[in-house]
N, C-alpha and C. Protein backbone atom coordinates (compact mmCIF):
# COMPACT_ATOMS: atom_id res chain seq x y z
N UNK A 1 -12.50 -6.81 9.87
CA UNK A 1 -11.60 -6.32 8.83
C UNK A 1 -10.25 -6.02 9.49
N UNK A 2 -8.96 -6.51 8.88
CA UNK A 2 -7.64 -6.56 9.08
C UNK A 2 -7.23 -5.17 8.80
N UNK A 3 -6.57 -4.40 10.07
CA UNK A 3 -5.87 -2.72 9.21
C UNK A 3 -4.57 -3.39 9.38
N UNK A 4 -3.67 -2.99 7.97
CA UNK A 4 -2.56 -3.12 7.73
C UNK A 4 -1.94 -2.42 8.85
N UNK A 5 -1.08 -3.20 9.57
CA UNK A 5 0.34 -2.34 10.76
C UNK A 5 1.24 -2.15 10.00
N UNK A 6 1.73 -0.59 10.18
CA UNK A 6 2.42 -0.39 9.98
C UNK A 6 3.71 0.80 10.85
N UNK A 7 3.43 0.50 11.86
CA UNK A 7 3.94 0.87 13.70
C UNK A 7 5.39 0.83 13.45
N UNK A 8 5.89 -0.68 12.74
CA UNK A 8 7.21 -1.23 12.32
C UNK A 8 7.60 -1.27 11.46
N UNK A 9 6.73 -0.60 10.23
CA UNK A 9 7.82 -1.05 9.11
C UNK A 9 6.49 -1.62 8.86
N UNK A 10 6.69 -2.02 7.56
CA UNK A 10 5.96 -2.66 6.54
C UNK A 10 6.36 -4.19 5.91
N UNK A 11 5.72 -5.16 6.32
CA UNK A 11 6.14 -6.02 5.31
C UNK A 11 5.33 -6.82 4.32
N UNK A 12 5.05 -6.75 3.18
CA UNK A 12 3.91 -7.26 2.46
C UNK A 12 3.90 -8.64 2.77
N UNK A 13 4.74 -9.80 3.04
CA UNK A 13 4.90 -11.09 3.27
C UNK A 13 3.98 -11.53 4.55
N UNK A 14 3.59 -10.66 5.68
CA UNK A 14 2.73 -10.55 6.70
C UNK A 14 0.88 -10.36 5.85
N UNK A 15 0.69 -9.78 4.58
CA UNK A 15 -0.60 -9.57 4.43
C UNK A 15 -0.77 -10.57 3.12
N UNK A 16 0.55 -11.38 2.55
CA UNK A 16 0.46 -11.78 1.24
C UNK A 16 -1.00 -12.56 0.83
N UNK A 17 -1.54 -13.40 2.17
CA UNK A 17 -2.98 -13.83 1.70
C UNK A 17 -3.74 -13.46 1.10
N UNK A 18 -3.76 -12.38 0.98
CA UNK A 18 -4.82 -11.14 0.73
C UNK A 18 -4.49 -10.13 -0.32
N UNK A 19 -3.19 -9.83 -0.70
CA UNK A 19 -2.92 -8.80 -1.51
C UNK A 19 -1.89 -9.74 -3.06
N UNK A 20 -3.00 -9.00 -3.84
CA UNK A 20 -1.86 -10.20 -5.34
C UNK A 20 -1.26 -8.83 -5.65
N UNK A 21 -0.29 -9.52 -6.60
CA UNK A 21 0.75 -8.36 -6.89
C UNK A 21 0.47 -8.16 -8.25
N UNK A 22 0.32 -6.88 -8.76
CA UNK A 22 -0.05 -6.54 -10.02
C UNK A 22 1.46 -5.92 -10.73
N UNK A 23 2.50 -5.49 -10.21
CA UNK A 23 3.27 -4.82 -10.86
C UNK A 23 4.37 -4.70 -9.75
N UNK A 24 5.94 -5.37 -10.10
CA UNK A 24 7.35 -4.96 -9.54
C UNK A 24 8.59 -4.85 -10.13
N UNK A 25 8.78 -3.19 -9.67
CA UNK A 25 10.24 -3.11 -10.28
C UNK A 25 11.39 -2.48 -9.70
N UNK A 26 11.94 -2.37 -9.72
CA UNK A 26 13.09 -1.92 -8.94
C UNK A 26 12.94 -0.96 -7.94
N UNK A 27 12.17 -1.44 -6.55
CA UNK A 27 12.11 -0.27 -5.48
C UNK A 27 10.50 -0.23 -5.13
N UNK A 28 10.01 -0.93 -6.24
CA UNK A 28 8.06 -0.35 -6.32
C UNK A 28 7.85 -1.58 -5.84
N UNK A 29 6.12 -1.74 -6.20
CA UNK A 29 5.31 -2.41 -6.30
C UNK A 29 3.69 -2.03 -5.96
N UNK A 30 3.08 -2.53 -6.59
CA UNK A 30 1.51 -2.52 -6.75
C UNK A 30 0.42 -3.37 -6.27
N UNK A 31 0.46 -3.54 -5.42
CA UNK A 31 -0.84 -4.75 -5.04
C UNK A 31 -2.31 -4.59 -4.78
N UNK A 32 -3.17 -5.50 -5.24
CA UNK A 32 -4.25 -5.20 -5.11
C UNK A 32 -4.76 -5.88 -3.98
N UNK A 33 -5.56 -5.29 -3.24
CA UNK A 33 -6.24 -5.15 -2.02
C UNK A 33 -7.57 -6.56 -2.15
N UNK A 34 -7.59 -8.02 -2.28
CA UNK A 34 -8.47 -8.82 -1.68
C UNK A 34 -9.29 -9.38 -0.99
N UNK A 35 -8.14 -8.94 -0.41
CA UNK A 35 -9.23 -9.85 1.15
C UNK A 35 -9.69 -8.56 2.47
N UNK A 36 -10.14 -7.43 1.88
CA UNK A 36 -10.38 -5.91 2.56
C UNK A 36 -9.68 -5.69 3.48
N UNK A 37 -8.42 -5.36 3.57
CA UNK A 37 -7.75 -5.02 4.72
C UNK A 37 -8.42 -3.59 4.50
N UNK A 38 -7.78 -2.91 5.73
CA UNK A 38 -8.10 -1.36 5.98
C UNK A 38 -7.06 -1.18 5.91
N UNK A 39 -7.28 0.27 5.70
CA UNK A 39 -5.60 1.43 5.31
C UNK A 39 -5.93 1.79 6.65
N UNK A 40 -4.25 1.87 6.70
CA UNK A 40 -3.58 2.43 7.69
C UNK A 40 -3.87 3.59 8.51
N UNK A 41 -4.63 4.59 7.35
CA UNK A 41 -4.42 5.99 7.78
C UNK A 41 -5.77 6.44 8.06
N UNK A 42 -6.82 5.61 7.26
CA UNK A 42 -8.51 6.03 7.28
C UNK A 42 -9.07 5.13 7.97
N UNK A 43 -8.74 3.55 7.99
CA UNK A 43 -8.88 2.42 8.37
C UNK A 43 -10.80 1.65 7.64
N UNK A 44 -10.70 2.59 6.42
CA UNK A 44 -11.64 2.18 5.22
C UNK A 44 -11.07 1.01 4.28
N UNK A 45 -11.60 0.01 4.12
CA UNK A 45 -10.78 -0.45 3.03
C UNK A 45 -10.68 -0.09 1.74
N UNK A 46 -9.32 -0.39 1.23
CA UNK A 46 -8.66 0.09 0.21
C UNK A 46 -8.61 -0.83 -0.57
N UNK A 47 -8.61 -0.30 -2.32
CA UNK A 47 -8.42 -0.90 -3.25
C UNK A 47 -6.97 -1.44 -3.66
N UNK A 48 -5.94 -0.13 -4.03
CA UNK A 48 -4.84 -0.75 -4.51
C UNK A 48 -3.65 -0.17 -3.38
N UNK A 49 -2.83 -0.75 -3.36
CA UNK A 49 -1.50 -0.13 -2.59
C UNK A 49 -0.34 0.07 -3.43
N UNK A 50 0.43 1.00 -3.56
CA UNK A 50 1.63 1.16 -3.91
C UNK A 50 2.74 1.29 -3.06
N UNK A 51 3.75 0.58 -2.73
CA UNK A 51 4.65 0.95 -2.25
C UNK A 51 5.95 0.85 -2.70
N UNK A 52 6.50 2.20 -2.07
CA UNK A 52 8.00 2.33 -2.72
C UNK A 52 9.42 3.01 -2.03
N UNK A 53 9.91 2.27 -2.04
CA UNK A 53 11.29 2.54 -1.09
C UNK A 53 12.22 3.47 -1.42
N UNK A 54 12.14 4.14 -2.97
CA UNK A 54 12.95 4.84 -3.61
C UNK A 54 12.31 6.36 -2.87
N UNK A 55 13.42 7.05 -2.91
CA UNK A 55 14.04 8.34 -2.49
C UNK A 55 12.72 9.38 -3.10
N UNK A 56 12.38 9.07 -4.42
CA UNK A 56 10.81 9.94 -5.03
C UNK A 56 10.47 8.59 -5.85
N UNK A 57 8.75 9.20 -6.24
CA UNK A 57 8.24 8.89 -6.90
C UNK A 57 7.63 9.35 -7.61
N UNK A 58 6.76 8.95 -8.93
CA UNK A 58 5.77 10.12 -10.08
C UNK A 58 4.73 9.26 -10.05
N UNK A 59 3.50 10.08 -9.81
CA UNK A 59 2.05 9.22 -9.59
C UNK A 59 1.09 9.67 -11.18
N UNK A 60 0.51 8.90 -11.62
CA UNK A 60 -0.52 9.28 -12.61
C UNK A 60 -1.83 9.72 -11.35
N UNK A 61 -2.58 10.37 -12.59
CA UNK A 61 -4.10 10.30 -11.92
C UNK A 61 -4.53 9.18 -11.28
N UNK A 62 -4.90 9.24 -9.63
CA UNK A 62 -5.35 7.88 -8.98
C UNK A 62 -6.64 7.97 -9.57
N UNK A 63 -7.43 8.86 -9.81
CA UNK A 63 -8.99 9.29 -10.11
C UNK A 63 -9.78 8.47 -8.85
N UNK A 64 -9.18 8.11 -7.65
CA UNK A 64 -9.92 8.24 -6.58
C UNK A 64 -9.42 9.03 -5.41
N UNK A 65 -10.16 8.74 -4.35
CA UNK A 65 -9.25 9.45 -3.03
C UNK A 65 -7.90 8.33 -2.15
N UNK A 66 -6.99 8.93 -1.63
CA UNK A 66 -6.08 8.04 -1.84
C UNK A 66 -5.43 8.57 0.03
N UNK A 67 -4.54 7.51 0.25
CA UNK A 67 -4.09 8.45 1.57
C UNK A 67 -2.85 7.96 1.60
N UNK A 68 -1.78 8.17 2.91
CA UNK A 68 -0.21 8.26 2.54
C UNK A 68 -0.35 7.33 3.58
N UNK A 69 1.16 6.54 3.95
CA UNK A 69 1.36 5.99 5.25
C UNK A 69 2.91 5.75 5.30
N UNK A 70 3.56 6.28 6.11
CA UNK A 70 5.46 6.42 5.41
C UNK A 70 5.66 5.53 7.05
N UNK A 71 6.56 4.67 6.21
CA UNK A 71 7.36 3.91 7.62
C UNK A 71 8.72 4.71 7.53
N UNK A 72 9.90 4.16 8.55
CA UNK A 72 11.22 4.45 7.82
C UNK A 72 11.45 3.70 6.60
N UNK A 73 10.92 3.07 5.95
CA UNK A 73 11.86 2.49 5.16
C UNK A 73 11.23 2.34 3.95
N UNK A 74 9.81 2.84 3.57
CA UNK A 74 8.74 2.93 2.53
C UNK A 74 7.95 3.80 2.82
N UNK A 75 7.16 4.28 1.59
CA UNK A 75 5.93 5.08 1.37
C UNK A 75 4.94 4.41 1.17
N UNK A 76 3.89 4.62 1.52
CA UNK A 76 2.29 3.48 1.27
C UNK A 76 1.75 4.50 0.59
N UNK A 77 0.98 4.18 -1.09
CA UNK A 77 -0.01 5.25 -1.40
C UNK A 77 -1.15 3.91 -1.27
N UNK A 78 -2.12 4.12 -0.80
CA UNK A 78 -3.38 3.44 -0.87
C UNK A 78 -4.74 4.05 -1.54
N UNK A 79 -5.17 3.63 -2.58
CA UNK A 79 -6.23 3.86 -3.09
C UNK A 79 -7.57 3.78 -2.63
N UNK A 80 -8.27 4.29 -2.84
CA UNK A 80 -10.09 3.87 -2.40
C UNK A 80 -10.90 4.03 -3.62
């Protein structure tokens, strides 16, 4: 199982095999987790990823357990 690096920065174009994109908009995005990479932070694999470059964000209920992973230049929320 592949854990997402994120040492440097983040770039989804490095995991695109594996992650489809469910949702992008100005700053976000949503991808769902395919081909089981591991999160960053638990190194469990994860269901969905959110990431977002904007300054804040507003989360609904994940209704699972979820963990953080901040580069400089994005926030990772990852789902389980």
């Amino acid at each position: 199982m592949e854990q997402l690096d994120v040492s440097h920065g983040f770039d989804v174009h490095d995991y695109r095999h594996g992650l489809k994109l469910l949702k992008q908009d100005r700053g976000t995005m949503t991808l769902e987790n395919r081909d089981d990479f591991a999160c960053p932070a638990c190194g469990d694999p994860f269901e969905r990823l959110f990431v977002s470059e904007n300054r804040t964000a507003t989360f609904g209920d994940p209704g699972t357990p979820f963990c953080l992973a901040r580069t400089d230049e994005s926030l990772l929320v990852l789902t389980h």
